[in-house]
N, C-alpha and C. Protein backbone atom coordinates (compact mmCIF):
# COMPACT_ATOMS: atom_id res chain seq x y z
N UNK A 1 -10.95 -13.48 -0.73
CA UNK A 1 -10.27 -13.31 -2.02
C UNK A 1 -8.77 -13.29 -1.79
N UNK A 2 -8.25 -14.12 -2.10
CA UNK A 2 -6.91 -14.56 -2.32
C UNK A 2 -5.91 -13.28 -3.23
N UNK A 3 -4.96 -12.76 -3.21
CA UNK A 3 -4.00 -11.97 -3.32
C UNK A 3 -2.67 -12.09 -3.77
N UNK A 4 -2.04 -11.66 -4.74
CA UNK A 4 -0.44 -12.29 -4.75
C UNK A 4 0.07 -12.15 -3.77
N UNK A 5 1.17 -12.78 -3.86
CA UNK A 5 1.87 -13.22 -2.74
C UNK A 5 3.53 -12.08 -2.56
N UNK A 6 3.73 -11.42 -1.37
CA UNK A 6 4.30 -10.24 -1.28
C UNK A 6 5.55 -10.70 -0.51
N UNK A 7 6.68 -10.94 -1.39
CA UNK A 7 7.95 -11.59 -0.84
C UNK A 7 8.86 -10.24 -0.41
N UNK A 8 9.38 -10.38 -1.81
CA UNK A 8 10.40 -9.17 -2.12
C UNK A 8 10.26 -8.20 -3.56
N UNK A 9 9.91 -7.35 -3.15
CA UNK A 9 9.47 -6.41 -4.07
C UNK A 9 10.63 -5.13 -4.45
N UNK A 10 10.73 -5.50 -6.19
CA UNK A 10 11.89 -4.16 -6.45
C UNK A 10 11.48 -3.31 -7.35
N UNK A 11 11.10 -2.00 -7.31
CA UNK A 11 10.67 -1.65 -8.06
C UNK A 11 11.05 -0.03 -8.33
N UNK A 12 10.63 0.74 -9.26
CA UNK A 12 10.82 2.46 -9.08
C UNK A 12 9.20 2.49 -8.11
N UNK A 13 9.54 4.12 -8.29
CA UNK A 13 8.44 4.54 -6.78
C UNK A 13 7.94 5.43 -7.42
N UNK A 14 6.71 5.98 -6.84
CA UNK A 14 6.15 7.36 -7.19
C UNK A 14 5.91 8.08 -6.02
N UNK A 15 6.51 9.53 -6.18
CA UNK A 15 6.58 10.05 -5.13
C UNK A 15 5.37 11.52 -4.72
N UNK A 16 5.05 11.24 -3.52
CA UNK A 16 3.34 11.90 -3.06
C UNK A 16 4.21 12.25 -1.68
N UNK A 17 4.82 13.86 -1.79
CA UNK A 17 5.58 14.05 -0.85
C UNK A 17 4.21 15.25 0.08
N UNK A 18 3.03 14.39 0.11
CA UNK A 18 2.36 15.58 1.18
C UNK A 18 1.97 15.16 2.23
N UNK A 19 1.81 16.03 3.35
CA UNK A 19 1.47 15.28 4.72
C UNK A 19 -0.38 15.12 4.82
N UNK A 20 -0.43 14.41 5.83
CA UNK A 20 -2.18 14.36 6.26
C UNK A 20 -2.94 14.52 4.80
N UNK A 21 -2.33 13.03 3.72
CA UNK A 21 -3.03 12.79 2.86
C UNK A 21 -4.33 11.24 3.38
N UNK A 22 -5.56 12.40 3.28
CA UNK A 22 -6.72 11.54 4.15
C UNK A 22 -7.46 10.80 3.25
N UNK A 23 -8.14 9.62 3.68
CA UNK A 23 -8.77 8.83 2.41
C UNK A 23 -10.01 9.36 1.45
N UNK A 24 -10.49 10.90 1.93
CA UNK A 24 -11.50 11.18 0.76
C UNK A 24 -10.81 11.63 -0.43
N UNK A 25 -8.82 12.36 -0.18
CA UNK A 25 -8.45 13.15 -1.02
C UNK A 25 -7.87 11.85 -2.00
N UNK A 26 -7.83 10.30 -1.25
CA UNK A 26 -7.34 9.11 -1.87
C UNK A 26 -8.15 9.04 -3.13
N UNK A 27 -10.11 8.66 -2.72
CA UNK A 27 -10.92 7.87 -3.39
C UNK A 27 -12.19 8.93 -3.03
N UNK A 28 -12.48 9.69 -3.73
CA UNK A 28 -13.15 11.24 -2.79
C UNK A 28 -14.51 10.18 -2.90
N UNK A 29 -15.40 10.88 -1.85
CA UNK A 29 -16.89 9.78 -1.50
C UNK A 29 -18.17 9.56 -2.62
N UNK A 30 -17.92 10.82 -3.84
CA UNK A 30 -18.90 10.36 -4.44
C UNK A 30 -18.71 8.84 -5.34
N UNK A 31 -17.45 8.29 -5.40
CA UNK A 31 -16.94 7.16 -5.96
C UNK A 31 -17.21 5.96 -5.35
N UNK A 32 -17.80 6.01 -4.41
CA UNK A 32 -17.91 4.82 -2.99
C UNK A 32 -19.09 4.11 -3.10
N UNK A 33 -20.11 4.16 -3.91
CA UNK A 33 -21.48 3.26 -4.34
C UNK A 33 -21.04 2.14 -4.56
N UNK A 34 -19.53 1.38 -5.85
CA UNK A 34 -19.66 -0.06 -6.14
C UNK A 34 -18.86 -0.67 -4.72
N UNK A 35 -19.13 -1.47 -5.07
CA UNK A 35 -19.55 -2.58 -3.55
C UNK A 35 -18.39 -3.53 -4.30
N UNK A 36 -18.11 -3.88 -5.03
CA UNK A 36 -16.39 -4.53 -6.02
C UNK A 36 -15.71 -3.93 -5.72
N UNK A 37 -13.82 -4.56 -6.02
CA UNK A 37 -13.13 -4.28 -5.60
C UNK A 37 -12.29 -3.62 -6.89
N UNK A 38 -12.60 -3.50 -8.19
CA UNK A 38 -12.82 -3.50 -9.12
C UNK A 38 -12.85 -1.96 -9.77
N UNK A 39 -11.90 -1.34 -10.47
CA UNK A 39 -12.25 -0.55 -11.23
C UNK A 39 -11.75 1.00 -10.48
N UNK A 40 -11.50 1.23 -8.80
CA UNK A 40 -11.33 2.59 -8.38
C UNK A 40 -10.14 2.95 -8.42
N UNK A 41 -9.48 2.43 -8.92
CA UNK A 41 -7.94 3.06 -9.39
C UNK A 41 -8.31 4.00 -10.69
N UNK A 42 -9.29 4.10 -11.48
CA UNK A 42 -9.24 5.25 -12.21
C UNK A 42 -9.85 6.87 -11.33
N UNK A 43 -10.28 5.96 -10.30
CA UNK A 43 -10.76 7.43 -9.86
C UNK A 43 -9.72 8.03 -8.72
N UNK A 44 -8.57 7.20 -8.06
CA UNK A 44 -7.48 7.22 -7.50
C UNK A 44 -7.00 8.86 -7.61
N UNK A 45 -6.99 9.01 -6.25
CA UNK A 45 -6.53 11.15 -6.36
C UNK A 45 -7.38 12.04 -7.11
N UNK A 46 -8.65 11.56 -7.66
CA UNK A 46 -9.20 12.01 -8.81
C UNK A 46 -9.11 13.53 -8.82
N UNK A 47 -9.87 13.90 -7.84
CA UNK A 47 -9.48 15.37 -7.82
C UNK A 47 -8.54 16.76 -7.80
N UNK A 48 -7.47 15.36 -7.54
CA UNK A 48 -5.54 16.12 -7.68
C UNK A 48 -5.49 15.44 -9.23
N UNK A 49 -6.10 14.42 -9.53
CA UNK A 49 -5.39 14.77 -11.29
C UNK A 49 -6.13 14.96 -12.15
N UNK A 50 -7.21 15.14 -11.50
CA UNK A 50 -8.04 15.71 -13.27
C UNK A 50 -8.59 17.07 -12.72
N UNK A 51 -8.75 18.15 -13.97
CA UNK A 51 -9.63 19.42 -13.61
C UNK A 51 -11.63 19.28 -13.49
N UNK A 52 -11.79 20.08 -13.57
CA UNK A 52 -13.60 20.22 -13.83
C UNK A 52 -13.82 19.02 -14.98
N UNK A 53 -13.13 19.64 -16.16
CA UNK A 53 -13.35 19.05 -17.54
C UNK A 53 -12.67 17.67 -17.92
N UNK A 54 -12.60 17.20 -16.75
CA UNK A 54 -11.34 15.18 -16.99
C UNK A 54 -10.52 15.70 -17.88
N UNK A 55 -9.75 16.59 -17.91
CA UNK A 55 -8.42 16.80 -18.82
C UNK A 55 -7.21 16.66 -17.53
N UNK A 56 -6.49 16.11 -17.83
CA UNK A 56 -5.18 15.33 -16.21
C UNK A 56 -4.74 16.70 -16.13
N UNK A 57 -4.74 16.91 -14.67
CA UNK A 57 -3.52 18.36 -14.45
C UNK A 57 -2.11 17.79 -14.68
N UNK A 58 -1.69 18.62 -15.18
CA UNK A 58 -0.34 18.18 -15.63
C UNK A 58 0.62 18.42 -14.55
N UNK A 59 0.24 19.18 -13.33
CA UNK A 59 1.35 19.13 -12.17
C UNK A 59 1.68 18.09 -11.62
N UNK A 60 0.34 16.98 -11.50
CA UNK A 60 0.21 15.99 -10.48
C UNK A 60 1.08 14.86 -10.81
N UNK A 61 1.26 14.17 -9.64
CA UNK A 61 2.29 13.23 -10.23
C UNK A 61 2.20 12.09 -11.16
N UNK A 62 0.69 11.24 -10.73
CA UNK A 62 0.57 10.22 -10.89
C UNK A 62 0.35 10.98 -12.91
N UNK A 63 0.07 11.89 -13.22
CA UNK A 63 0.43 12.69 -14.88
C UNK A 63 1.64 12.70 -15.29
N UNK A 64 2.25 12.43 -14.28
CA UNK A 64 4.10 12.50 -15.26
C UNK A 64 4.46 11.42 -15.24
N UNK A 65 4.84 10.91 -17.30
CA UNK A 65 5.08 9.88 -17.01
C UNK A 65 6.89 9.41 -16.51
N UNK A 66 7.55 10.39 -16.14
CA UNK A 66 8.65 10.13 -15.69
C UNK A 66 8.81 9.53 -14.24
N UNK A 67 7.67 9.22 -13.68
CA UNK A 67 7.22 8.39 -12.23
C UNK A 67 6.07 6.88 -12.58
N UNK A 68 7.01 6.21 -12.29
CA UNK A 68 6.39 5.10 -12.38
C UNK A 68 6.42 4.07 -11.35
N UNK A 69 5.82 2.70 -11.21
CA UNK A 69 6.77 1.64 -10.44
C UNK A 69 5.26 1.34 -9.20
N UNK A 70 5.88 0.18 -8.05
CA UNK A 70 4.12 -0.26 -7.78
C UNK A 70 4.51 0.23 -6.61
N UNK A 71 5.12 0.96 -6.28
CA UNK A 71 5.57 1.49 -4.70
C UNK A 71 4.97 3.45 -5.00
N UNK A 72 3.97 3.29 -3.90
CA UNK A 72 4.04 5.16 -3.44
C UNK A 72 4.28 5.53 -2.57
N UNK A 73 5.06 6.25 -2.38
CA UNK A 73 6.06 6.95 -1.47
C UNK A 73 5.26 8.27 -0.91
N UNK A 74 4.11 8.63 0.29
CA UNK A 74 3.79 9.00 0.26
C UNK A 74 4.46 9.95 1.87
N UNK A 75 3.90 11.18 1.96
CA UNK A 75 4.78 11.99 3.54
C UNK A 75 3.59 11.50 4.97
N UNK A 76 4.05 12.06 5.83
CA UNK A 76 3.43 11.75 7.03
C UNK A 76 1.90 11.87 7.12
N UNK A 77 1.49 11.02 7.95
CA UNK A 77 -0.27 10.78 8.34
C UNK A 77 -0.34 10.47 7.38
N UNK A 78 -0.47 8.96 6.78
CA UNK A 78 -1.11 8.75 4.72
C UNK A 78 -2.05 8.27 5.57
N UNK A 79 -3.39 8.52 5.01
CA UNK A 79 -4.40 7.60 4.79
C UNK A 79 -5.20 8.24 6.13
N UNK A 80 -5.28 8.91 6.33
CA UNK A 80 -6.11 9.70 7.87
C UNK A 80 -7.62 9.81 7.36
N UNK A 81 -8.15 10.03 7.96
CA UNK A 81 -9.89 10.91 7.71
C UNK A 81 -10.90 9.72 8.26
N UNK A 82 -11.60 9.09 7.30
CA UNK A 82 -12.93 8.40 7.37
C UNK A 82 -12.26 6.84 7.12
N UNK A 83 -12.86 5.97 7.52
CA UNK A 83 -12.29 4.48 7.58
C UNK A 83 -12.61 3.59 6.21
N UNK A 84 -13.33 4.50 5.17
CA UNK A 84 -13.33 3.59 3.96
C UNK A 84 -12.22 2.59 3.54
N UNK A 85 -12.89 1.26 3.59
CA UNK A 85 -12.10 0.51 2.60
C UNK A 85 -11.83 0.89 1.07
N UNK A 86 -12.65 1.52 0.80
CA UNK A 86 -12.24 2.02 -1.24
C UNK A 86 -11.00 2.49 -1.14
N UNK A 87 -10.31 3.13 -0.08
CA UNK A 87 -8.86 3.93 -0.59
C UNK A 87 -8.04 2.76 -0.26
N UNK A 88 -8.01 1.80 0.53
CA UNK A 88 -6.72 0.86 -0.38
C UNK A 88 -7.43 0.26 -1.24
N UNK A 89 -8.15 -0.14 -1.46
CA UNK A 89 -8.81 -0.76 -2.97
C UNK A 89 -8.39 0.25 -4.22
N UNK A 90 -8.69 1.64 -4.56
CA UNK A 90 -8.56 2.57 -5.24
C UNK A 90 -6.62 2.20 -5.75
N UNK A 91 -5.98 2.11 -4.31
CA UNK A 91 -4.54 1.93 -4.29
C UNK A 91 -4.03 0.80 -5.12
N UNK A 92 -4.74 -0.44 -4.88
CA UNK A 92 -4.37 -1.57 -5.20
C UNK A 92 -5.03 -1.80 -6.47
N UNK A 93 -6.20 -1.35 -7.08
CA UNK A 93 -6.77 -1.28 -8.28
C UNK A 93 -5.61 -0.58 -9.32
N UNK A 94 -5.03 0.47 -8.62
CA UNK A 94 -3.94 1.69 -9.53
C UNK A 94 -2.71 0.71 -10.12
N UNK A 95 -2.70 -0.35 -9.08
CA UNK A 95 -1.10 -1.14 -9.34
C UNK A 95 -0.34 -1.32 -8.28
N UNK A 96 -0.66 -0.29 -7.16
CA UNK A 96 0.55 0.18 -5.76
C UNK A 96 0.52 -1.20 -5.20
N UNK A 97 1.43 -1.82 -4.75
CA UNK A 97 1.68 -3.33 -3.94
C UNK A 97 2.22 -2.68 -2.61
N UNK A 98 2.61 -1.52 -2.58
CA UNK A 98 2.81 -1.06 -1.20
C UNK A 98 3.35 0.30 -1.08
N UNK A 99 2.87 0.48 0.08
CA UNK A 99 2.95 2.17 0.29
C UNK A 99 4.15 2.66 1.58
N UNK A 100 4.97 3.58 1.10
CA UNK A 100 5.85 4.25 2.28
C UNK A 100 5.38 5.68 3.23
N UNK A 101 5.66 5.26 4.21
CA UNK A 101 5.32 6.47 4.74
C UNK A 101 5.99 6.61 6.08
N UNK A 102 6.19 7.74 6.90
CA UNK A 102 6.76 7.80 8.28
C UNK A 102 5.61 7.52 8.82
N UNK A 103 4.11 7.62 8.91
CA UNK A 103 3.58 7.33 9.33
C UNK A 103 1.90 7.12 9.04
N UNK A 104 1.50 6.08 9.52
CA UNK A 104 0.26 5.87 8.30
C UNK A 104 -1.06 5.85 9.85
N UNK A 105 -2.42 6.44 9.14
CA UNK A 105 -2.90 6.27 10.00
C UNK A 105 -3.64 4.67 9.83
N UNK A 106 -4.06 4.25 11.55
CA UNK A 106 -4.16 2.93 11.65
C UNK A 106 -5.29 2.05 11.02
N UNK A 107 -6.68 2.64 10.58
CA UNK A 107 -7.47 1.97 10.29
C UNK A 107 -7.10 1.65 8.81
N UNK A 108 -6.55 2.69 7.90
CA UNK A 108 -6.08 2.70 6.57
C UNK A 108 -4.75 1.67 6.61
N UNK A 109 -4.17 1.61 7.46
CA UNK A 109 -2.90 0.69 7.63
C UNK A 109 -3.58 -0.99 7.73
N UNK A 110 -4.51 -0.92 8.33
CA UNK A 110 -5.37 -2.05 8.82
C UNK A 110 -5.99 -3.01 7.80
N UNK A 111 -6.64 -1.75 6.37
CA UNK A 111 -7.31 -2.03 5.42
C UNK A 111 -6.42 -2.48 3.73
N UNK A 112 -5.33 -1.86 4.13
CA UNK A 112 -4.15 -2.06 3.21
C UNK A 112 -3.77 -3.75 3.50
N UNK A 113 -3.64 -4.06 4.72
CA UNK A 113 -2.90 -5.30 4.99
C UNK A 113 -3.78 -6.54 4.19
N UNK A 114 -5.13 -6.09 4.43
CA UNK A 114 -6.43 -7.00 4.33
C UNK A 114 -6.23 -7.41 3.11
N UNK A 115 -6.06 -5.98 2.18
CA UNK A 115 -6.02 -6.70 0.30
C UNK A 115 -4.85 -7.24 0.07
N UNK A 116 -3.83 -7.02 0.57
CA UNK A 116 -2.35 -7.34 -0.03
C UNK A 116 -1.54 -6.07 -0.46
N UNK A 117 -2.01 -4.53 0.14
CA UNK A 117 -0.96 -3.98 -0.08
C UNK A 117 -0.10 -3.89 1.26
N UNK A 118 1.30 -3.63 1.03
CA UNK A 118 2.45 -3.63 2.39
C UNK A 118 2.29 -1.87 2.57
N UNK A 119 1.69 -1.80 4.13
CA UNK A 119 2.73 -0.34 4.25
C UNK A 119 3.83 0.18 4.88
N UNK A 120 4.88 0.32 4.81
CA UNK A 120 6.13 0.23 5.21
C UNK A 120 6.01 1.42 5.80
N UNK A 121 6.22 1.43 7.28
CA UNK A 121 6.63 3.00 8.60
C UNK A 121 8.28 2.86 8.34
N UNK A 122 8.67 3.93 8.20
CA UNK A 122 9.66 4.31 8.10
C UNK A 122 9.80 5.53 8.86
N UNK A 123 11.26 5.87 9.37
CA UNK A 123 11.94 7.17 10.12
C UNK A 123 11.31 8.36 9.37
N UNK A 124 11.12 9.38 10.20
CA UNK A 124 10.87 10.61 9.16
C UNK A 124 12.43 10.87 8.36
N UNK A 125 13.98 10.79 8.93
CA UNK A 125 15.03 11.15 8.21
C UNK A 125 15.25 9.83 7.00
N UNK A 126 14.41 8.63 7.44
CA UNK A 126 14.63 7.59 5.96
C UNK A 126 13.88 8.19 4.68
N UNK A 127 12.56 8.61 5.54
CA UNK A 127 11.63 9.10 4.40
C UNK A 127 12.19 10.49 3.13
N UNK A 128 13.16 11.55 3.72
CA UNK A 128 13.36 12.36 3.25
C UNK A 128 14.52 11.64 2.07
N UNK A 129 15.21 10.68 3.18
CA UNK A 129 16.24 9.95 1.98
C UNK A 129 16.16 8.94 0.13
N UNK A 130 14.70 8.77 0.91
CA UNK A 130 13.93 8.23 -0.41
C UNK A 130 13.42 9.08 -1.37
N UNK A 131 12.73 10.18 -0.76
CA UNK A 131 12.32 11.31 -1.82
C UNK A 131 13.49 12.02 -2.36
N UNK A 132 15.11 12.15 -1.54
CA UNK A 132 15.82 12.28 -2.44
C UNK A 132 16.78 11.79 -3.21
N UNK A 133 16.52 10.75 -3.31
CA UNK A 133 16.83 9.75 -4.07
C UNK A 133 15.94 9.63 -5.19
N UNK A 134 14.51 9.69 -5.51
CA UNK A 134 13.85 9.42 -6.45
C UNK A 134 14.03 10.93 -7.33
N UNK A 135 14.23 12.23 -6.64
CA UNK A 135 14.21 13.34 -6.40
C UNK A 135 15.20 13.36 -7.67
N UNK A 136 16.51 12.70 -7.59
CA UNK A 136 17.55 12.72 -8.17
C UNK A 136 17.90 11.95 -9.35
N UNK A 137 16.80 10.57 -9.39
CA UNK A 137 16.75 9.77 -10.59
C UNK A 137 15.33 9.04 -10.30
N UNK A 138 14.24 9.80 -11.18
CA UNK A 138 13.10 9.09 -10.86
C UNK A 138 13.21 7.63 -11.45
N UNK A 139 13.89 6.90 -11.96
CA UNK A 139 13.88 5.47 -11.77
C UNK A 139 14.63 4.66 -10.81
N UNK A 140 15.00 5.76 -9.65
CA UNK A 140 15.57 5.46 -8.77
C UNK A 140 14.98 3.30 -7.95
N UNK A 141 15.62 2.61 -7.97
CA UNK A 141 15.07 1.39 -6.88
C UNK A 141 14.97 1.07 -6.04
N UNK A 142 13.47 0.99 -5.36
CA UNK A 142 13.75 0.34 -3.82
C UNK A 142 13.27 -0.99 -3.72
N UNK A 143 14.24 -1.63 -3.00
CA UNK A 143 14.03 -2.82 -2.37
C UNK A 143 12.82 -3.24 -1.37
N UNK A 144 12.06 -3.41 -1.38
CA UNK A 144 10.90 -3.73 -0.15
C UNK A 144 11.19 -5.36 0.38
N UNK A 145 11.89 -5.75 1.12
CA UNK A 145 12.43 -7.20 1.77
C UNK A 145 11.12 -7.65 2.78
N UNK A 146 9.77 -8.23 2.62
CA UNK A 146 9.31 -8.71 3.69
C UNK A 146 9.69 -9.71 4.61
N UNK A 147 10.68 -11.04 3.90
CA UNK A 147 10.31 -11.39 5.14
C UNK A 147 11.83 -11.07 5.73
N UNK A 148 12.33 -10.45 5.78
CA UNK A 148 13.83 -10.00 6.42
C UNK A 148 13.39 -8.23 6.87
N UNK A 149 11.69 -8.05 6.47
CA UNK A 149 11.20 -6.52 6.87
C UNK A 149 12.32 -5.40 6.95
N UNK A 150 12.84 -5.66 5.84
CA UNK A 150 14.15 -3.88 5.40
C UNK A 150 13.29 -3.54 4.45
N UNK A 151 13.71 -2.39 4.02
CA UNK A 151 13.97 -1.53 2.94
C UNK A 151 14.87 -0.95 2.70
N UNK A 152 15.33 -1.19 1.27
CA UNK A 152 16.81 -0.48 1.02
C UNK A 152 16.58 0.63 -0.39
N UNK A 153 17.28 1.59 -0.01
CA UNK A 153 17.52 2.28 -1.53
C UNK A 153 18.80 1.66 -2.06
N UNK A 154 18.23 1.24 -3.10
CA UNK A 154 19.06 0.20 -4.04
C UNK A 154 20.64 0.89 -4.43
N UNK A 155 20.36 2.38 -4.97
CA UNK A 155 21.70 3.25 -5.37
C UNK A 155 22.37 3.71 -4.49
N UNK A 156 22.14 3.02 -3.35
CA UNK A 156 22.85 4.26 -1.59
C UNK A 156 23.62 2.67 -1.17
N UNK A 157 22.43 2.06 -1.10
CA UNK A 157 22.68 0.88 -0.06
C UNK A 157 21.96 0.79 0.88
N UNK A 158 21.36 2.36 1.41
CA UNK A 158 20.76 2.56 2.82
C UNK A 158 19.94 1.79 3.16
N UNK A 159 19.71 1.50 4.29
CA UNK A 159 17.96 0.70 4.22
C UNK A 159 18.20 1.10 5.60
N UNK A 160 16.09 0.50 6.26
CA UNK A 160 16.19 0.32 7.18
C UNK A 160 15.10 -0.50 7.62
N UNK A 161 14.35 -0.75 8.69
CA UNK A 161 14.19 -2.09 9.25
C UNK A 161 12.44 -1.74 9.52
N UNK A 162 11.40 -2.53 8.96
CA UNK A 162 10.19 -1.99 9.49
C UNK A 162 9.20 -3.00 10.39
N UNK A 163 8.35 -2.58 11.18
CA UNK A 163 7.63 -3.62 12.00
C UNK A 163 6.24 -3.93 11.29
N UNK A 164 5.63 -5.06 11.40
CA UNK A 164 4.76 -5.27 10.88
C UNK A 164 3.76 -6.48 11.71
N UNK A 165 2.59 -6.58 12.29
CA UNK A 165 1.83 -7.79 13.26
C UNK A 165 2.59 -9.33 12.20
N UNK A 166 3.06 -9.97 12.68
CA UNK A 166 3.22 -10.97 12.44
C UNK A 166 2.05 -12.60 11.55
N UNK A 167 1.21 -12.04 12.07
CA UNK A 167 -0.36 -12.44 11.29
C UNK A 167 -0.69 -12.12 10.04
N UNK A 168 -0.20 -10.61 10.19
CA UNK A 168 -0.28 -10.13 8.77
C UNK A 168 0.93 -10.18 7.54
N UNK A 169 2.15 -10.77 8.45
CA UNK A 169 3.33 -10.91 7.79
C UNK A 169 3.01 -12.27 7.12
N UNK A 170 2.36 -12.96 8.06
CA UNK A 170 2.03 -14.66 7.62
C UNK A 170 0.99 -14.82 6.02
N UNK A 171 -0.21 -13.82 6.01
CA UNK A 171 -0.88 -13.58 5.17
C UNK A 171 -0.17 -12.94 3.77
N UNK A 172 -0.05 -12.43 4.14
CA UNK A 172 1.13 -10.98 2.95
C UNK A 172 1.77 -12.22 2.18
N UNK A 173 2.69 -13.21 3.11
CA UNK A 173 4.01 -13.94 2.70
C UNK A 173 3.07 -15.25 1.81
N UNK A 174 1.86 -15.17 1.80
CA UNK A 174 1.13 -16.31 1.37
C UNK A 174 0.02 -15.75 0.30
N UNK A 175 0.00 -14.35 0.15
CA UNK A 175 -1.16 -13.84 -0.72
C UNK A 175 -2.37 -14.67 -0.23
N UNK A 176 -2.97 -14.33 1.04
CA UNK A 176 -3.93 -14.61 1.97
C UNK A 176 -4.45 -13.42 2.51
N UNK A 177 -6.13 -13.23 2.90
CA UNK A 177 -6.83 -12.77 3.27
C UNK A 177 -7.31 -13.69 4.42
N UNK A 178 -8.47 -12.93 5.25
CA UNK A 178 -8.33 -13.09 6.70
C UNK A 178 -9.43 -14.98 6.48
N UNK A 179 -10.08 -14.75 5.22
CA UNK A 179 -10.79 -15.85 4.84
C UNK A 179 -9.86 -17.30 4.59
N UNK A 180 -8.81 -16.47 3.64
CA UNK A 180 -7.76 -18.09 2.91
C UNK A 180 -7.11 -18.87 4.11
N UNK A 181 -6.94 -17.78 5.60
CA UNK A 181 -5.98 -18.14 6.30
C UNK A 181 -6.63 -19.07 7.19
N UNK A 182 -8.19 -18.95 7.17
CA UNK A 182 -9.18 -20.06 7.97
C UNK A 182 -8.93 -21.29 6.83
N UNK A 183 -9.82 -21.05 6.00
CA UNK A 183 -9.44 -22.42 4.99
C UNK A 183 -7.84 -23.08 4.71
N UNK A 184 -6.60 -22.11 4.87
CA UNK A 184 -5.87 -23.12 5.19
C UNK A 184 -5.35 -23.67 6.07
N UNK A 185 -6.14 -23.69 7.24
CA UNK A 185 -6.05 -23.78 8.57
C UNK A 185 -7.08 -25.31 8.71
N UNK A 186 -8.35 -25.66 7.68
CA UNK A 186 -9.10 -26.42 7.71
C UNK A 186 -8.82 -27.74 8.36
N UNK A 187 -7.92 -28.56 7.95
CA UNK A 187 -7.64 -29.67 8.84
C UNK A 187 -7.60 -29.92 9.92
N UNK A 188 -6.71 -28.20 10.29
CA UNK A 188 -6.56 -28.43 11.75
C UNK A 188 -7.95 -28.09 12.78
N UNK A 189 -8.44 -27.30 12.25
CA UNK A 189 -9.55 -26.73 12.95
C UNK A 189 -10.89 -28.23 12.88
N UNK A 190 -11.11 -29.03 12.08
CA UNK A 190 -11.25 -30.62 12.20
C UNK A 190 -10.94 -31.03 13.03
N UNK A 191 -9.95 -31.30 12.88
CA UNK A 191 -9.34 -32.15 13.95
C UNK A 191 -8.88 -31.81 15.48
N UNK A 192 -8.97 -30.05 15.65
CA UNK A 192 -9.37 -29.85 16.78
C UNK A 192 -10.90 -29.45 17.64
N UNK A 193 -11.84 -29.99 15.93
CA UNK A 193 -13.37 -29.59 16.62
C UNK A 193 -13.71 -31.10 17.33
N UNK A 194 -12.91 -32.27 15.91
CA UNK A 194 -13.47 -33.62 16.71
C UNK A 194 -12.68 -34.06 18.07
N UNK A 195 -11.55 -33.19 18.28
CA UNK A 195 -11.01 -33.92 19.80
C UNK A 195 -11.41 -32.97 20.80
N UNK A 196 -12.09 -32.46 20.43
CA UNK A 196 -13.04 -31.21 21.30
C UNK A 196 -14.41 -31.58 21.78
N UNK A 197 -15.13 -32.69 21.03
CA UNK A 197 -16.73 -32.97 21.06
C UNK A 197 -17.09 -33.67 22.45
N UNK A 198 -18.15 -33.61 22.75
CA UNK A 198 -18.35 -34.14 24.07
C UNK A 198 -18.72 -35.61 23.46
């Protein structure tokens, strides 16, 4: 399944300033039966924004509508626990095109790349600079630059520089999955099966 295509992204952010946020507290497990990619962004944090009774807690963020924008800005270890694919699906169902963090854990980093969301590693002192920045004008803008891999806060200037497998930079830059990138590879893989044949 093919994906938009993730150039340069400017947008406001929403900010999820907690650490060792793990993928059950993402997409909690009783949500994990549909087998689609389809539909788990309503259940996204479910248990940080709704009470017993589905009435939204009004602390949580993704409830205020003074936070908006397809970037979440989330604190250290995002995405830790169990290796479900539903929590970037849940992510990318919500709207998020890419996630910040000082540090993401790897299988969730792995599973993000697959659908088309970006997750940007950043410094722990960049990360604090973004939360206060949004901190200070939640329509604050960040820049997400893939293929020049910065990020800038738009009202500072600041940015800084992120790494990303190059395979997956190629996919991202093409709204490609690990499938589109064989099929557009087809000719060649022809034409190196027939100068291959005995």
């Amino acid at each position: 399944m093919a994906y938009d295509k993730f150039t340069i992204l400017t947008s406001s952010a929403v900010p999820l300033p907690i650490e060792n946020v793990d993928t059950d507290q993402i997409i909690p497990a009783r949500f994990l039966k549909a087998t689609k990619r389809e539909g788990f962004g309503d259940n996204l944090f479910r248990d940080w924004r709704y009470n017993n009774d589905e009435t939204p807690k009004q602390d949580f963020v993704l409830n205020n509508p003074i936070y908006s924008g397809k970037i979440l800005v989330g604190g250290k270890n995002f995405g830790s626990g169990s290796s479900r694919e539903h929590a970037a699906w849940a992510i990318y169902d919500y709207g998020f095109r890419c996630v910040v963090s000082s540090f993401f854990a790897d299988i969730f980093k792995g599973n993000a790349l697959n659908i088309g969301i970006l997750p940007v590693t950043v410094s722990d002192e960049f990360l604090v600079k973004i939360f206060t920045a949004i901190e200070a004008d939640p329509n604050a803008q960040l820049e997400v630059n893939l293929p020049e891999q910065t990020i800038t806060i738009l009202a500072t200037g600041e940015s800084e520089s992120f790494a990303i497998n190059g395979y997956k930079k190629h996919n991202m830059l093409n709204g490609f999955d690990d499938i589109d990138y064989l099929q557009a590879m087809k000719d060649e893989i022809k034409t190196f099966a027939a100068n291959s044949a005995y």
